[in-house]
C-alpha atoms as a PDB file:
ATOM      1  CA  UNK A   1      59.594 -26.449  71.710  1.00  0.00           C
ATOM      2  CA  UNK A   2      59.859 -23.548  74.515  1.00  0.00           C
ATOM      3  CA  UNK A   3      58.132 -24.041  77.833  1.00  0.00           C
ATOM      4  CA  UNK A   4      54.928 -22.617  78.462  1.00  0.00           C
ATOM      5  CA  UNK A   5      55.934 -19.545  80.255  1.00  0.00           C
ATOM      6  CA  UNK A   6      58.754 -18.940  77.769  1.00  0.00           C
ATOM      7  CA  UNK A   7      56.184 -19.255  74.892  1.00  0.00           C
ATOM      8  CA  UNK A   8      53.259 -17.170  76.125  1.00  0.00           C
ATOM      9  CA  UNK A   9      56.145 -14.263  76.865  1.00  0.00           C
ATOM     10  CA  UNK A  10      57.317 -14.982  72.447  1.00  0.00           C
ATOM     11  CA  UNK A  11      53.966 -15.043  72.045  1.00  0.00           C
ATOM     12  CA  UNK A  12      53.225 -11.439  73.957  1.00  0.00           C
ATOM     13  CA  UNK A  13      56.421 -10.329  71.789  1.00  0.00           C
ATOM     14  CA  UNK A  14      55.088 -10.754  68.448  1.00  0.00           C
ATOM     15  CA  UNK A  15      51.954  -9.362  69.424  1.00  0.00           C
ATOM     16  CA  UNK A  16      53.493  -6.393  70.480  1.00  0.00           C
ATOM     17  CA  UNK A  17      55.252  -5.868  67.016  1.00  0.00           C
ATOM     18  CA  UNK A  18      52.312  -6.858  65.076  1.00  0.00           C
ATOM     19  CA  UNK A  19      48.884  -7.151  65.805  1.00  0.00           C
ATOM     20  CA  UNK A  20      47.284  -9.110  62.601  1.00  0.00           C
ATOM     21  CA  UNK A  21      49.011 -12.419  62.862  1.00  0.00           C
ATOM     22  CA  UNK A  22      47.100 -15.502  61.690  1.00  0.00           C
ATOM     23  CA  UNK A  23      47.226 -18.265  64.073  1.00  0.00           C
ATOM     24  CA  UNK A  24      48.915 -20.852  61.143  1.00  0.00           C
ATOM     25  CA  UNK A  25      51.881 -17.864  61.159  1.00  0.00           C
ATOM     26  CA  UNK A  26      52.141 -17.716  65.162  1.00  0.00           C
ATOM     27  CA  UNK A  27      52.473 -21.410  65.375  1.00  0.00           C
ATOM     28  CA  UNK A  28      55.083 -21.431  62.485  1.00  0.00           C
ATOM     29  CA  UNK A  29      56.764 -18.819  64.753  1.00  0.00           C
ATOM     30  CA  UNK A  30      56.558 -20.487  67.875  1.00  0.00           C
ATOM     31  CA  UNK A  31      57.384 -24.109  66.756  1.00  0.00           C
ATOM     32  CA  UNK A  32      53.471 -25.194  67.358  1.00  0.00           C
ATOM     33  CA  UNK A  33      50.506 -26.230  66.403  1.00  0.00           C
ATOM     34  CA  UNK A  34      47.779 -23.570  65.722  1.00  0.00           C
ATOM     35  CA  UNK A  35      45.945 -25.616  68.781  1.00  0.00           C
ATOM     36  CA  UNK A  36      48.488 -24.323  71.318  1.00  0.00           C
ATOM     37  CA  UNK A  37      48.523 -20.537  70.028  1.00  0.00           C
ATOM     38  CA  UNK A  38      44.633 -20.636  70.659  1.00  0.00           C
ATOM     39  CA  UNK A  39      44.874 -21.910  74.388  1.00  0.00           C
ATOM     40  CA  UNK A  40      47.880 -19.684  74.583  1.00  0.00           C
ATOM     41  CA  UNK A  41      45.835 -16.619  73.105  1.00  0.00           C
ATOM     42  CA  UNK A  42      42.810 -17.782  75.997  1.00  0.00           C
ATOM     43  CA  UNK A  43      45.237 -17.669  78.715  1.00  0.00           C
ATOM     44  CA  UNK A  44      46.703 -14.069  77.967  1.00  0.00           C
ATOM     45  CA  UNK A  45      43.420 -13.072  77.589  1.00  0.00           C
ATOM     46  CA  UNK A  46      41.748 -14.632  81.053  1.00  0.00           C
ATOM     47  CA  UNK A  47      44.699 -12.931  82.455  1.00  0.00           C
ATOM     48  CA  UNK A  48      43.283  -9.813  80.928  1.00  0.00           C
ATOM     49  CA  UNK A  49      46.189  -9.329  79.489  1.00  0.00           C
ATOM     50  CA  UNK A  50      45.395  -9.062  76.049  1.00  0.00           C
END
């Protein structure tokens, strides 16, 4: 499992190539649950950066 600062950066990666991921595929991707790419996903975003 990556750290959270290494995940959120995947995470910003595969959003970057693709824009319609479900969260079940994310988590697959990132070795999580779909949980953690949710609270991921709110962090980014009170970050404004998505």
């Amino acid at each position: 499992m990556l750290e959270t600062s290494a995940r959120l950066l995947e995470l910003l990666s595969l959003l970057q190539v693709r824009r319609d991921w479900t969260s079940s595929e994310l988590a697959g991707r990132l070795g999580v649950s779909t949980r953690t790419v949710r609270a991921d996903v709110g962090k980014l975003r009170s970050q404004s950066i998505l």
